[in-house]
N, C-alpha and C. Protein backbone atom coordinates (compact mmCIF):
# COMPACT_ATOMS: atom_id res chain seq x y z
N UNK A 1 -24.95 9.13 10.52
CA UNK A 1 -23.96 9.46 11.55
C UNK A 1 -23.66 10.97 11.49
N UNK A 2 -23.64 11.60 12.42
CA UNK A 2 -23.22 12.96 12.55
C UNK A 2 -22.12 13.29 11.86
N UNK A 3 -21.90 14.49 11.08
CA UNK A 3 -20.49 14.63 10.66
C UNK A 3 -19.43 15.08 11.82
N UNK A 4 -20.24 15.66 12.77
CA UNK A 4 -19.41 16.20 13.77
C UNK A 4 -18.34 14.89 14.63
N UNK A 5 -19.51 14.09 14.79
CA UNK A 5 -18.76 12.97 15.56
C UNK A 5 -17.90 12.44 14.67
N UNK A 6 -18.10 12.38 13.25
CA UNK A 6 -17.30 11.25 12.44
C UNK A 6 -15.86 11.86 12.56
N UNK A 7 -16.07 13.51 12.13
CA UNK A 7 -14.75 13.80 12.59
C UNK A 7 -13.85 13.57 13.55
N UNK A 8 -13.97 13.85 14.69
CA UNK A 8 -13.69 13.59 16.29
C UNK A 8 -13.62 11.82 16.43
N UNK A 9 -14.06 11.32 15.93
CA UNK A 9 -13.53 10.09 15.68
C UNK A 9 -12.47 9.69 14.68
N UNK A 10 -12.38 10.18 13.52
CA UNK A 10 -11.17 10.22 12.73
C UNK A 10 -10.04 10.69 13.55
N UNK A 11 -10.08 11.40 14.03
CA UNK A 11 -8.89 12.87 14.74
C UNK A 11 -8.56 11.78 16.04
N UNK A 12 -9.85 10.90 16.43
CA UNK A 12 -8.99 10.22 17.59
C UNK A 12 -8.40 9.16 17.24
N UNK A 13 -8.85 8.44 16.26
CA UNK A 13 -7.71 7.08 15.51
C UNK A 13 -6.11 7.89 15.10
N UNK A 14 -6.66 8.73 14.44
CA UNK A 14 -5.43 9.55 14.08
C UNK A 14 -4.28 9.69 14.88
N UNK A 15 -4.73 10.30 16.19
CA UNK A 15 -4.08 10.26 17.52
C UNK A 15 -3.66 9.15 18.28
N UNK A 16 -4.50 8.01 17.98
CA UNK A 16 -4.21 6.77 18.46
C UNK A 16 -2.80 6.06 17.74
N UNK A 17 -3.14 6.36 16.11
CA UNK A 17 -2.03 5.61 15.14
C UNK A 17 -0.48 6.48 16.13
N UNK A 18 -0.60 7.96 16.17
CA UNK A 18 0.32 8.77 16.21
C UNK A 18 1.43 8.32 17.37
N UNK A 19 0.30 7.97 18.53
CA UNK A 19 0.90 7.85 19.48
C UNK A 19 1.75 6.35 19.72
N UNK A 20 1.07 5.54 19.18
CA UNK A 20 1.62 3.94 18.99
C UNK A 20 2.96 4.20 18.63
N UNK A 21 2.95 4.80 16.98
CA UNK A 21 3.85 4.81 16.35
C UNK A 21 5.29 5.60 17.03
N UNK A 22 4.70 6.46 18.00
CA UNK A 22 5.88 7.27 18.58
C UNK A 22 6.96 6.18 19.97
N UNK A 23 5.55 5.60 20.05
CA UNK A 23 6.05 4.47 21.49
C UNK A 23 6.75 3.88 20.78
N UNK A 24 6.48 3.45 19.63
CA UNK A 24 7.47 1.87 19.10
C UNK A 24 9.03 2.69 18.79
N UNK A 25 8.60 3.96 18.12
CA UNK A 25 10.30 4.49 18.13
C UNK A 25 10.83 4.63 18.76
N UNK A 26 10.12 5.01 20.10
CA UNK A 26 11.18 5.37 21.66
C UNK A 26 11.49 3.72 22.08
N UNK A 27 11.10 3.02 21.73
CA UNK A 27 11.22 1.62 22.06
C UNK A 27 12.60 1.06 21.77
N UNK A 28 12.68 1.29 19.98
CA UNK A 28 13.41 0.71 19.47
C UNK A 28 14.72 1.32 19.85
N UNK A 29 14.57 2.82 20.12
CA UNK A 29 15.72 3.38 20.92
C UNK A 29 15.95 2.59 21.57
């Protein structure tokens, strides 16, 4: 696997966890 992609795939789960996690707090607001 490319390292390039593996990165850019890490960085987008990353972004994925980030963003969930921000929805559920504005939620619970």
């Amino acid at each position: 696997m490319n390292v390039g992609l593996h990165c850019l795939c890490n960085q987008l789960i990353v972004w994925m966890c980030q963003s969930i996690l921000s929805l559920e707090l504005q939620v619970r607001k």
